[in-house]
Protein backbone atom coordinates (compact mmCIF):
# COMPACT_ATOMS: atom_id res chain seq x y z
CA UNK A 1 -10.57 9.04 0.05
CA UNK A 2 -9.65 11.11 -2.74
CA UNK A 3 -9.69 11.03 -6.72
CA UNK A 4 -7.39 9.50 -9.18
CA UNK A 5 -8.32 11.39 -12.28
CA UNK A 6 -10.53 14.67 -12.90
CA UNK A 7 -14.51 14.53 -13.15
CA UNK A 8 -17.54 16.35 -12.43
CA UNK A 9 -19.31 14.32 -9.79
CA UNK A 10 -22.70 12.76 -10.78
CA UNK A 11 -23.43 10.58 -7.85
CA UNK A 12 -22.87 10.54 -4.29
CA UNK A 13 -24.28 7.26 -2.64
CA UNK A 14 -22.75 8.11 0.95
CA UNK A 15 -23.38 10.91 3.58
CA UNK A 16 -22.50 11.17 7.12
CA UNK A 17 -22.62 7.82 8.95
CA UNK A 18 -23.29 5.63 6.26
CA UNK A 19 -21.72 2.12 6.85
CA UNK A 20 -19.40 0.84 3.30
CA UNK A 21 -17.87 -2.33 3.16
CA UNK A 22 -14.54 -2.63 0.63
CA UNK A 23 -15.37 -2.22 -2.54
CA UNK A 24 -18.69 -0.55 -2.40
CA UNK A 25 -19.12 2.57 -4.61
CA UNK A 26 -18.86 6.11 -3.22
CA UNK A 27 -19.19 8.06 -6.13
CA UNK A 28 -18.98 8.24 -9.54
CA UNK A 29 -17.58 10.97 -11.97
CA UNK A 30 -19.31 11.77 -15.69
CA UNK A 31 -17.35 9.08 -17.44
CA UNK A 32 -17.93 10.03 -21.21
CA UNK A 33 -14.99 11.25 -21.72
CA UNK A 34 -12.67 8.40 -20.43
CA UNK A 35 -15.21 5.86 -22.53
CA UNK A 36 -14.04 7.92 -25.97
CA UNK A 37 -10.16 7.76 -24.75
CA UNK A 38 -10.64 4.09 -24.07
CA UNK A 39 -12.14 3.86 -27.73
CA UNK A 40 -10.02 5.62 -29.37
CA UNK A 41 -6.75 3.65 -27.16
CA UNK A 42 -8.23 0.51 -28.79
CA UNK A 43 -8.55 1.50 -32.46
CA UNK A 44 -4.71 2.44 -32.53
CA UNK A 45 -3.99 -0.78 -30.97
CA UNK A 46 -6.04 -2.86 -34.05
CA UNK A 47 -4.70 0.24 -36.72
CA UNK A 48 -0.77 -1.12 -35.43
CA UNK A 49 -1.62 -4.83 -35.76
CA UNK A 50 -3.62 -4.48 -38.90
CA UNK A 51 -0.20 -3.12 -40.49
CA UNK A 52 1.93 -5.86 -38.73
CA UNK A 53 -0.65 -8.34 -40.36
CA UNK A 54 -1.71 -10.08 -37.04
CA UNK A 55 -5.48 -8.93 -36.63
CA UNK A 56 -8.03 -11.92 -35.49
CA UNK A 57 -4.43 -13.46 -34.16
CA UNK A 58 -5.15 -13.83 -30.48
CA UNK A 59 -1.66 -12.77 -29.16
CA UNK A 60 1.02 -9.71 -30.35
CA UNK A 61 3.51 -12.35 -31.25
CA UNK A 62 5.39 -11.63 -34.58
CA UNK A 63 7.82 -13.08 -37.03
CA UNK A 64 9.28 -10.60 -38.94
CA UNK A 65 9.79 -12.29 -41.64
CA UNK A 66 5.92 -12.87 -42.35
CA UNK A 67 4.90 -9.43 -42.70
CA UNK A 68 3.96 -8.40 -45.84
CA UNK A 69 6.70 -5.66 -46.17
CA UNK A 70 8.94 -8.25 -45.54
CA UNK A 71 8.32 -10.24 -47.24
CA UNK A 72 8.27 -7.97 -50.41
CA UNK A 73 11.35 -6.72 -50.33
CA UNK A 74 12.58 -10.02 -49.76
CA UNK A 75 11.37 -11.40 -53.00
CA UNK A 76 13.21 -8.18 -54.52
CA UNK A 77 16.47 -8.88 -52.79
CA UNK A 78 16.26 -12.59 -54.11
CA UNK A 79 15.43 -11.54 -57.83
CA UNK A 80 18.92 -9.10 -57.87
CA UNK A 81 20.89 -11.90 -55.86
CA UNK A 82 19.86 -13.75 -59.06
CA UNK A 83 20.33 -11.10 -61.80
CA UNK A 84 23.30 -10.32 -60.16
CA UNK A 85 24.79 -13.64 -60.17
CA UNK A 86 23.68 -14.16 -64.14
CA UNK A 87 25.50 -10.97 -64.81
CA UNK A 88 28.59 -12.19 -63.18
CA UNK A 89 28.44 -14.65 -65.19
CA UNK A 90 27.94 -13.15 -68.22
CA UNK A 91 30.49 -10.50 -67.82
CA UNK A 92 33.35 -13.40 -67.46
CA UNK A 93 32.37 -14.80 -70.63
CA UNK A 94 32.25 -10.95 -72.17
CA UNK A 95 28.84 -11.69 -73.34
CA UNK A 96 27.97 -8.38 -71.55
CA UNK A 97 29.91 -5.25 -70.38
CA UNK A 98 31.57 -4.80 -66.97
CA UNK A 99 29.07 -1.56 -66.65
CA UNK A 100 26.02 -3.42 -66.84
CA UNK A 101 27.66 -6.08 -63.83
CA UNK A 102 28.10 -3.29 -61.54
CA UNK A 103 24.82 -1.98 -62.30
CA UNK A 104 23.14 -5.01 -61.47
CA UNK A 105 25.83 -4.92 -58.13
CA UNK A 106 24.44 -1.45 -56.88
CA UNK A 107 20.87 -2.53 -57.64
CA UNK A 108 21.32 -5.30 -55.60
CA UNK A 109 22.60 -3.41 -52.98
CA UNK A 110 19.86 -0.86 -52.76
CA UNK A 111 17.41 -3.44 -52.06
CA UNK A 112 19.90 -5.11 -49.32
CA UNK A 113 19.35 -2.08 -47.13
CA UNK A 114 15.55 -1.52 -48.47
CA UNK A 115 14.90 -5.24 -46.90
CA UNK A 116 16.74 -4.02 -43.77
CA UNK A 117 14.63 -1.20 -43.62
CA UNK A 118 11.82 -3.42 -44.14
CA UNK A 119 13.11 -5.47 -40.99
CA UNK A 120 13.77 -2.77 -39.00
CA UNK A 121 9.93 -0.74 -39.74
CA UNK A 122 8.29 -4.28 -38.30
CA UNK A 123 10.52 -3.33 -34.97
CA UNK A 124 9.30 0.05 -34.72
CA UNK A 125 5.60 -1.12 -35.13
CA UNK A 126 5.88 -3.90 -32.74
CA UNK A 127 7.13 -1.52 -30.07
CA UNK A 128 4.66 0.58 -30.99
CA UNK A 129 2.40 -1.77 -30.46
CA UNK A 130 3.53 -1.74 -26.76
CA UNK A 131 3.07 1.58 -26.19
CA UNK A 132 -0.49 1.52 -27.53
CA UNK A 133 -0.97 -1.54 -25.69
CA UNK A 134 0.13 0.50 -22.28
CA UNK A 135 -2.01 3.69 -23.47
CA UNK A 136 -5.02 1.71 -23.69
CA UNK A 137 -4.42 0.15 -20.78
CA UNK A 138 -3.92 3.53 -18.58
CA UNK A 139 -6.92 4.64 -20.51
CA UNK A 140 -8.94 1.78 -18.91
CA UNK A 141 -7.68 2.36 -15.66
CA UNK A 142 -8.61 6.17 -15.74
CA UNK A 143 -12.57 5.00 -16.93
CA UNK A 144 -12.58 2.27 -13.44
CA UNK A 145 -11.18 5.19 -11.87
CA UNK A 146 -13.67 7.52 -12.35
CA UNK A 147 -16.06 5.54 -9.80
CA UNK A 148 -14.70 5.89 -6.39
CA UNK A 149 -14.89 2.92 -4.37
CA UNK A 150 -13.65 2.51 -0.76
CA UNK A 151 -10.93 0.98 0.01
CA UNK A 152 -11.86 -0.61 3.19
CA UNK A 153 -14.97 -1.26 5.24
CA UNK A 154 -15.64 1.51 7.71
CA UNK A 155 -18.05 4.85 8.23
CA UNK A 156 -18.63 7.75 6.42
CA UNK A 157 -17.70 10.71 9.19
CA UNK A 158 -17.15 13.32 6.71
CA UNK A 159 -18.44 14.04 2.67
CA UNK A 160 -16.19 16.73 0.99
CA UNK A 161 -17.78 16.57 -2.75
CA UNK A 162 -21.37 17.26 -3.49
CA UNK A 163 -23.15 16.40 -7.07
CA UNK A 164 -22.72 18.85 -10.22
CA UNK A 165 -18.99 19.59 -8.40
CA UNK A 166 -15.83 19.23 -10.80
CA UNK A 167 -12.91 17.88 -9.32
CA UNK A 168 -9.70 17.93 -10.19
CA UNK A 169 -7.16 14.84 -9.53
CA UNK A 170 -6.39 14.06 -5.78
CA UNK A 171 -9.42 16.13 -4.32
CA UNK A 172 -10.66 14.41 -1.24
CA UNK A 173 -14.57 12.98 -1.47
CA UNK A 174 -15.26 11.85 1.54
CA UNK A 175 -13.57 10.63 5.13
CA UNK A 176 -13.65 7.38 6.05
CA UNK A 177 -12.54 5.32 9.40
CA UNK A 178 -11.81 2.00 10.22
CA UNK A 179 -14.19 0.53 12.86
CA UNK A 180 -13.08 -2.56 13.56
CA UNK A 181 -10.64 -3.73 14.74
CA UNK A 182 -9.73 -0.14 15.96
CA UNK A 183 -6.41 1.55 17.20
CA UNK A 184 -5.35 2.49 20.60
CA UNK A 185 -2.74 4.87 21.60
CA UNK A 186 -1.14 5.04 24.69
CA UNK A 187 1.51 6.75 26.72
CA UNK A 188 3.13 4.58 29.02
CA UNK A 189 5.69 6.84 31.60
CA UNK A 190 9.19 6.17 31.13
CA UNK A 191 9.75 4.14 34.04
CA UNK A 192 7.35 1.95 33.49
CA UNK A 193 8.50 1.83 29.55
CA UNK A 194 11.50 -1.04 29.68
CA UNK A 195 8.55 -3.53 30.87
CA UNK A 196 6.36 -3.37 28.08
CA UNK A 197 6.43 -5.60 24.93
CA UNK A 198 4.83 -6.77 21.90
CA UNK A 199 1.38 -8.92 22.97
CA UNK A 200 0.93 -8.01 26.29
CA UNK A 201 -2.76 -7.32 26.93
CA UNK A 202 -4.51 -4.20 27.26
CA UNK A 203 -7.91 -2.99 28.80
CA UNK A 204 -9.32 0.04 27.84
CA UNK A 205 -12.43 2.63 29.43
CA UNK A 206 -14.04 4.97 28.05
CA UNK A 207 -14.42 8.01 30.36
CA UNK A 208 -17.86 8.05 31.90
CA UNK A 209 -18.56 4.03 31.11
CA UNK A 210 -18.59 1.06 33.26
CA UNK A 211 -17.98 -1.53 29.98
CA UNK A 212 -14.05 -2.48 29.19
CA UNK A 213 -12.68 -3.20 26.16
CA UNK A 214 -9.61 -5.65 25.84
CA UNK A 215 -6.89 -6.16 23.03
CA UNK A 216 -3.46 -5.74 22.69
CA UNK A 217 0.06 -4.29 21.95
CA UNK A 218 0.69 -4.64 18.30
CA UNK A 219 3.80 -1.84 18.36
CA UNK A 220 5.82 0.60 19.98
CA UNK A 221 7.88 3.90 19.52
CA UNK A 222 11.31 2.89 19.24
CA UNK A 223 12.21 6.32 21.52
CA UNK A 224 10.86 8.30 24.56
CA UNK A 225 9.27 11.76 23.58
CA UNK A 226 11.37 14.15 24.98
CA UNK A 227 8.87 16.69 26.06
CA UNK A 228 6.76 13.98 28.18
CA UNK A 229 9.02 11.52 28.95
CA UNK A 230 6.64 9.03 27.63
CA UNK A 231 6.76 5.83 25.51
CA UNK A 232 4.00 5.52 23.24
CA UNK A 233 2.49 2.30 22.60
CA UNK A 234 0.07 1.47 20.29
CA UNK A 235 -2.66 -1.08 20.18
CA UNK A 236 -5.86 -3.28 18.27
CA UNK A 237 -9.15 -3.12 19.93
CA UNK A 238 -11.76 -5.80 18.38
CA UNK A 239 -15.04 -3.50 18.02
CA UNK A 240 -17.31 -5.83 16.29
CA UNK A 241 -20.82 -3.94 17.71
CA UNK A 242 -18.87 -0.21 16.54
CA UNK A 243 -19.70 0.73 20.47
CA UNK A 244 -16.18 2.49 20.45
CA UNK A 245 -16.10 5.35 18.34
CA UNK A 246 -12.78 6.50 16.65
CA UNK A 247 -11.27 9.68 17.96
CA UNK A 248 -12.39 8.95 21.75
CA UNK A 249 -9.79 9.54 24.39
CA UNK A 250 -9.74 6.24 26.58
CA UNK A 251 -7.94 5.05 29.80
CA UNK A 252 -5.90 2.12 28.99
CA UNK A 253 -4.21 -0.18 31.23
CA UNK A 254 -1.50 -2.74 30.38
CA UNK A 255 -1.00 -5.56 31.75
CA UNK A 256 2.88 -6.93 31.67
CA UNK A 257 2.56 -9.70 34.46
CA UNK A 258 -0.77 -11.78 34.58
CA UNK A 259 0.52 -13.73 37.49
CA UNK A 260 1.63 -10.81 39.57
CA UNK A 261 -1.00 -10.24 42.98
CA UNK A 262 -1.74 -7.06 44.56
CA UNK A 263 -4.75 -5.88 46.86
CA UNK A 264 -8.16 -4.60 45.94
CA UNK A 265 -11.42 -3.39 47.87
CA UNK A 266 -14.57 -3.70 47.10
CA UNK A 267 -15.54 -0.32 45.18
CA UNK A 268 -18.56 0.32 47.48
CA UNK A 269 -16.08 0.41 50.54
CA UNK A 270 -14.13 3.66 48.60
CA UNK A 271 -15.15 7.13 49.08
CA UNK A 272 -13.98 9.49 47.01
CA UNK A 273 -14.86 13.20 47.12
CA UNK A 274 -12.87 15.74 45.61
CA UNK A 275 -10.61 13.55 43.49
CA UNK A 276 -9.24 11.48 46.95
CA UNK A 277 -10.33 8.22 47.37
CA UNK A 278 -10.69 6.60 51.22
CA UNK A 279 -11.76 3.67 53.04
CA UNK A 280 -12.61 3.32 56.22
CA UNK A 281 -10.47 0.27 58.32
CA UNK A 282 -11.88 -0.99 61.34
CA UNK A 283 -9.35 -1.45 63.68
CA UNK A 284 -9.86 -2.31 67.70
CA UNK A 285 -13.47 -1.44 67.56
CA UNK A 286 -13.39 2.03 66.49
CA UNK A 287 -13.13 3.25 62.46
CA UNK A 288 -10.02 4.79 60.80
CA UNK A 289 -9.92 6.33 57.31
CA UNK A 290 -6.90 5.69 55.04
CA UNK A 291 -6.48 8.02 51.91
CA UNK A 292 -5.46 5.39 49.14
CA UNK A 293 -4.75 5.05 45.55
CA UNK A 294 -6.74 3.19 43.41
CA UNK A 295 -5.76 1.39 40.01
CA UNK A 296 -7.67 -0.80 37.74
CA UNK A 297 -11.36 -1.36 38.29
CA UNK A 298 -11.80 -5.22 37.90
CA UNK A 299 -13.95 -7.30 36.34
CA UNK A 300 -15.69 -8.86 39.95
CA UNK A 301 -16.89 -4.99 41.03
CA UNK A 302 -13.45 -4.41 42.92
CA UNK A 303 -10.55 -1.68 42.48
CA UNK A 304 -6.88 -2.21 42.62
CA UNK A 305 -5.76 -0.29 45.56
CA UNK A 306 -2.12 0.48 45.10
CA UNK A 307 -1.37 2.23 48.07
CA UNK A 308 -2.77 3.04 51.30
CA UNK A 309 -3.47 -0.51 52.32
CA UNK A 310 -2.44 -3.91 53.08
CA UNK A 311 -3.28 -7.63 52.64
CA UNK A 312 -5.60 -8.52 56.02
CA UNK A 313 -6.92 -4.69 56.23
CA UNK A 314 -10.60 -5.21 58.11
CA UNK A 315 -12.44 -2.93 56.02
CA UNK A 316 -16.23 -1.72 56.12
CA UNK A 317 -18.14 -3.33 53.25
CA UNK A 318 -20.17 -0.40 52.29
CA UNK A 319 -18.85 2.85 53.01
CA UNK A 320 -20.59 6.31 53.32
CA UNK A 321 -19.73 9.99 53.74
CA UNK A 322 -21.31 10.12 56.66
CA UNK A 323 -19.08 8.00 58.74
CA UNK A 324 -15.97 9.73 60.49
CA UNK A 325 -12.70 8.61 62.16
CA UNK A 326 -12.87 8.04 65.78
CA UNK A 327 -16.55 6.48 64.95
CA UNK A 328 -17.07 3.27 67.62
CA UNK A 329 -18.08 -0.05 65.58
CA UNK A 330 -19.46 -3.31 66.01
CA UNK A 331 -18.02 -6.11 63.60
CA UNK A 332 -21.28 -8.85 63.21
């Protein structure tokens, strides 16, 4: 999260690992400054409709022809319309000389273009108006901007601005990430990447826990990194409690079938020492270890086995280092 405008910071009310919901206040920047910009923004704005002749008027609508100014010079222009007219007049019946006529003729002309001056000063102001209208409005914005809110619920994991520190626009203040619903990233091998869509469920473990985590596939990498030969996949975990913590590297299964069978063993009848996992099959009365691979861990205590054994497999229950192949057994 970083700043709009520049500031010196005179409160922080985050550190590391507080909880924000949107909207709350991170900090807040000395704010004098944008209060006398915002002041001054609005006195221009009443100084342009004061001369437009619309203060206490609720809107900036104006009729041009109602301004004072206006209005003036079009009295003016209607008194030499008339003069001129009378002079016309006049001048046929030689009461008065043709000079005098044209005199009243430029006259009237002078205040033609001083009323269209007139009309075309009220344009200026109005848009005028507008621009004072947008300056006090970016003047507003930049006093809300000067306390830093977050955009979105989340934790604090990081604060980058301490109190008495000036900063200048687009500094970052603090880090903040999402906690829930949070985002998975996988890489599914390329041979496996054509069977994977949109909504297909996921399962996720952290390394070292027993609990899984289910959501799914929201979106996908529309190519295959070239390096890896990977398709990454990416996907919304629900973490409601905040048990998962962002930046965690997780296994993640997907599933693309739900109907689709396979074989599992219990996972106290797997050994595994060194990395290789073996059972022990019990097969005319004597045992025999099979080196197998193992899968998903499921939710009923058993493992996917996907290879090394069969449907129908007689298998001991509870395996232990200690038993060897060749070993005679009794099935009770």
């Amino acid at each position: 999260v970083t700043t709009k405008v520049p500031g010196r910071v005179i409160k922080m009310n985050v550190d590391l690992g507080s909880i924000v919901k949107a909207g709350d206040i991170i900090a807040e920047l000395e704010k004098s400054d944008y209060e006398f910009r915002a002041q001054q923004a609005a006195a221009l704005v009443e100084q342009t409709r004061a001369r437009l002749g619309i203060q206490g008027q609720p809107t900036d609508d104006v009729v041009p022809e109602r301004v004072s100014g206006v209005r003036e010079a079009d009295a003016a222009l209607k008194e030499a319309r008339f003069i001129l007219e009378t002079t016309r007049k006049l001048a046929d019946d030689g009461v008065v000389s043709r000079i005098d006529f044209e005199k009243a003729n430029v006259r009237t002309q002078g205040i033609e273009a001083r009323y269209s001056a007139a009309l075309s000063d009220v344009m200026q102001t109005r848009a005028q108006l507008s621009e004072r209208r947008a300056q006090h409005a970016l003047a507003k914005q930049q006093l809300e901007d000067a306390t830093i809110r977050a955009p979105f619920a989340g934790a604090i994991t990081r604060r980058q601005a301490s109190i008495g520190e000036f900063l200048p626009s687009n500094a970052p203040v603090i880090t903040l990430v999402k906690q829930n619903p949070l985002r998975v990233r996988l890489s599914v091998p390329e041979r496996q990447a054509l069977r994977v869509r949109n909504g297909h469920p996921i399962e996720i473990r952290l390394e070292g826990a027993a609990d899984r985590f289910h959501g799914r596939v929201i979106r996908m990498s529309p190519a295959i990194e070239a390096q890896s030969r990977s398709l990454t996949v990416e996907g919304e975990i629900p973490n409601p409690t905040g048990v998962l913590r962002p930046g965690s590297f997780v296994e993640g299964h997907i599933t693309v079938n739900a109907g689709a069978t396979g074989v599992a063993a219990p996972a106290a009848a797997i050994v595994s020492f060194a990395g290789i996992d073996r059972v022990f099959v019990v097969k005319n009365g004597a045992l025999e270890d099979r080196l197998v691979k193992t899968g998903r861990h499921l939710s009923d205590g058993q493992i996917e086995i996907t290879d090394g054994l069969k449907e129908g497999d007689q298998l001991v229950a509870k395996a232990t280092d200690r038993m060897a192949k060749g070993q005679r057994v009794k099935v009770r």
